[in-house]
Protein backbone atom coordinates (compact mmCIF):
# COMPACT_ATOMS: atom_id res chain seq x y z
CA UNK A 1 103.68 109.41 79.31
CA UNK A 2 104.15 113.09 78.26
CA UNK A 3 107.97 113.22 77.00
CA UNK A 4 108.15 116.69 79.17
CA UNK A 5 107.59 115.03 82.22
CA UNK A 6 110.07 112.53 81.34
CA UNK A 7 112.89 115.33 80.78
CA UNK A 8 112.78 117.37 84.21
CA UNK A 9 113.91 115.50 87.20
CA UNK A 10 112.44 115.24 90.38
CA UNK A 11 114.41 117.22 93.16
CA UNK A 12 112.10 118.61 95.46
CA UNK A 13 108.76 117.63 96.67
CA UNK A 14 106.94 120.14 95.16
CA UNK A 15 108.70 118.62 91.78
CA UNK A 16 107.03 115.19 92.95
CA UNK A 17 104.11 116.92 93.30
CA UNK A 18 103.78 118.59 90.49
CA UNK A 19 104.56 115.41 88.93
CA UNK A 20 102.00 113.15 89.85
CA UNK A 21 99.30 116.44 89.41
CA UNK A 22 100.48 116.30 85.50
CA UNK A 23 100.50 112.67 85.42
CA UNK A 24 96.58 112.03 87.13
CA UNK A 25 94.90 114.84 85.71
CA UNK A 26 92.29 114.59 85.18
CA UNK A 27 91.37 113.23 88.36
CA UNK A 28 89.23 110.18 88.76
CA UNK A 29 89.11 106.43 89.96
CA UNK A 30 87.27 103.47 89.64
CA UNK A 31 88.81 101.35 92.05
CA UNK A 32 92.04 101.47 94.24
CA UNK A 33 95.14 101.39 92.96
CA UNK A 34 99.05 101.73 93.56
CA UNK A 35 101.14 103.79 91.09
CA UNK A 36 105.02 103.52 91.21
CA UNK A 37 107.71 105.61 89.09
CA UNK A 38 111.39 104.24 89.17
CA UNK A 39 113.14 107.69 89.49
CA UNK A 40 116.99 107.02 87.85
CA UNK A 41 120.25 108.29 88.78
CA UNK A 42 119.34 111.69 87.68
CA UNK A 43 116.12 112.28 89.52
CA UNK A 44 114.45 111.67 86.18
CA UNK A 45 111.28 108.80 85.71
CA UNK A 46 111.49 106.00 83.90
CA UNK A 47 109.18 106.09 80.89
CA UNK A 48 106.82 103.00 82.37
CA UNK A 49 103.99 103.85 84.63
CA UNK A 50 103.31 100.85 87.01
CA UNK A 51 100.07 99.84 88.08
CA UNK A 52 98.80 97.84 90.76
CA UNK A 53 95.00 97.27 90.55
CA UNK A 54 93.05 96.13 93.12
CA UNK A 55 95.07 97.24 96.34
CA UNK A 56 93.03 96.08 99.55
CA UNK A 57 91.44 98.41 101.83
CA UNK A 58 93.13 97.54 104.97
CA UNK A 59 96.26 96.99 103.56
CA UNK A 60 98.59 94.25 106.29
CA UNK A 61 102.58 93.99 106.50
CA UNK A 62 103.18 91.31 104.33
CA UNK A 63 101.25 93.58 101.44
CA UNK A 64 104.17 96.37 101.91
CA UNK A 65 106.86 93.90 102.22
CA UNK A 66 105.96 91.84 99.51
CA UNK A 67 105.75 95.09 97.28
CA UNK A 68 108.89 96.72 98.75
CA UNK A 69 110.85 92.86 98.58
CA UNK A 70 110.10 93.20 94.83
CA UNK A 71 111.29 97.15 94.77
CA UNK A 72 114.69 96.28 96.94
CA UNK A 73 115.76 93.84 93.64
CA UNK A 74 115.83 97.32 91.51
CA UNK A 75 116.41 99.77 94.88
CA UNK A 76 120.48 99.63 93.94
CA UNK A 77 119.91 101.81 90.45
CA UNK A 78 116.35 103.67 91.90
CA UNK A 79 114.47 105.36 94.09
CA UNK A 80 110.85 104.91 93.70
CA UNK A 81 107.75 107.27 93.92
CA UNK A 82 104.68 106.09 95.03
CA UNK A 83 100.48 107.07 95.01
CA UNK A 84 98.05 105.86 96.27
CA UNK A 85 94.94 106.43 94.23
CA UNK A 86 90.88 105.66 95.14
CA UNK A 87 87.77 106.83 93.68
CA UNK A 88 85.62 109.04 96.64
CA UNK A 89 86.05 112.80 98.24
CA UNK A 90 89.41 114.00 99.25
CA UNK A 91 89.37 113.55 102.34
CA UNK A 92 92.38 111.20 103.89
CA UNK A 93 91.13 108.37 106.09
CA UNK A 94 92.68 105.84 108.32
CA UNK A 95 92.25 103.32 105.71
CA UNK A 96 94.51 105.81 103.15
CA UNK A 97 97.07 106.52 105.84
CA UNK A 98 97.67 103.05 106.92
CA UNK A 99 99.49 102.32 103.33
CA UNK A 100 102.18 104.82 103.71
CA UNK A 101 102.16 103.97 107.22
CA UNK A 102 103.62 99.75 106.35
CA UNK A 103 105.26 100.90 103.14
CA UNK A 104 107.59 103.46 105.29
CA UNK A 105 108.30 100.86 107.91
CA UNK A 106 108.99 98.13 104.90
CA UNK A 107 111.04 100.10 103.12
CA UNK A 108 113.34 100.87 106.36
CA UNK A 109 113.84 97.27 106.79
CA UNK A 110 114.86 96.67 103.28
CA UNK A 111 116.46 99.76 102.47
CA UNK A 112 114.54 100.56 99.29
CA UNK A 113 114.42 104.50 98.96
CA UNK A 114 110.97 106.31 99.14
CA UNK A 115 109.99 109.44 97.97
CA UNK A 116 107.17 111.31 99.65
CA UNK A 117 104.18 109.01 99.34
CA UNK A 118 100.56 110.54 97.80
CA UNK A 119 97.35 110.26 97.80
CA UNK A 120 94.65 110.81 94.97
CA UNK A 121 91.09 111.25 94.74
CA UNK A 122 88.77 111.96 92.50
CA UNK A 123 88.68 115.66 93.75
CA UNK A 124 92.41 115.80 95.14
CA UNK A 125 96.01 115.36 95.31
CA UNK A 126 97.70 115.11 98.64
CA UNK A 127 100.78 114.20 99.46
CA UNK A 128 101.06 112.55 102.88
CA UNK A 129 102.85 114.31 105.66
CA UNK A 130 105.23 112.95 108.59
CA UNK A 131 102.60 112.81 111.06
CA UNK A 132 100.05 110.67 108.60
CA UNK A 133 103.08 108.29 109.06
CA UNK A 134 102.73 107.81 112.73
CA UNK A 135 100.18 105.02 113.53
């Protein structure tokens, strides 16, 4: 992970964004995936990109809660940044929106903190917006 990424926190949005562009460029996927960043006390990433390979399609509740059960054991000392990444055109489906969608609603009911959830393709970066959140 590029040590100048690791050095400016992440206030804003547009810093998360900016983020994840650095981090996934160049664009391009081979399957689905989920990437987390543990964002410390300062707004600033922990230097260990995690990967979940394989993410389901139609993703169900019990995927989100199991992911945000594990999150809520660390969600005391961070706040966590998640993508969603997929190989295919950028355009956001039902099928993309639908894991923000349970992760938001799991992360409520354990009180793990969520940053702005995005989405990557291999021809964009998107960050999903309040309404994608509404089923």
């Amino acid at each position: 992970m590029n040590s100048d990424l690791l050095e400016r926190p992440i206030l804003t949005p547009t810093d998360l964004y900016q983020y994840w562009q650095e981090l996934m460029h160049p664009l391009g996927f081979t399957e689905r995936r989920l990437y987390i960043v543990f964002l410390d006390a300062d707004r600033r990433a922990v230097p260990v990109l995690h990967e979940i390979s394989g993410v389901p399609l139609h993703p169900t509740s019990e995927d989100a809660e199991s992911l945000l059960a594990l999150l809520a054991h660390f969600g005391d000392e961070f706040a966590f940044a998640i993508l969603l990444a997929r190989p295919g055109d950028n355009h956001m489906n039902d099928d993309d929106r639908a894991w923000p969608r349970l992760l938001a609603e799991a992360s409520a009911r354990f009180e793990v903190e969520l940053e702005p959830l995005h989405l990557a393709t291999d021809s964009a970066l998107l960050p999903f917006a309040p309404d994608d959140l509404v089923a």
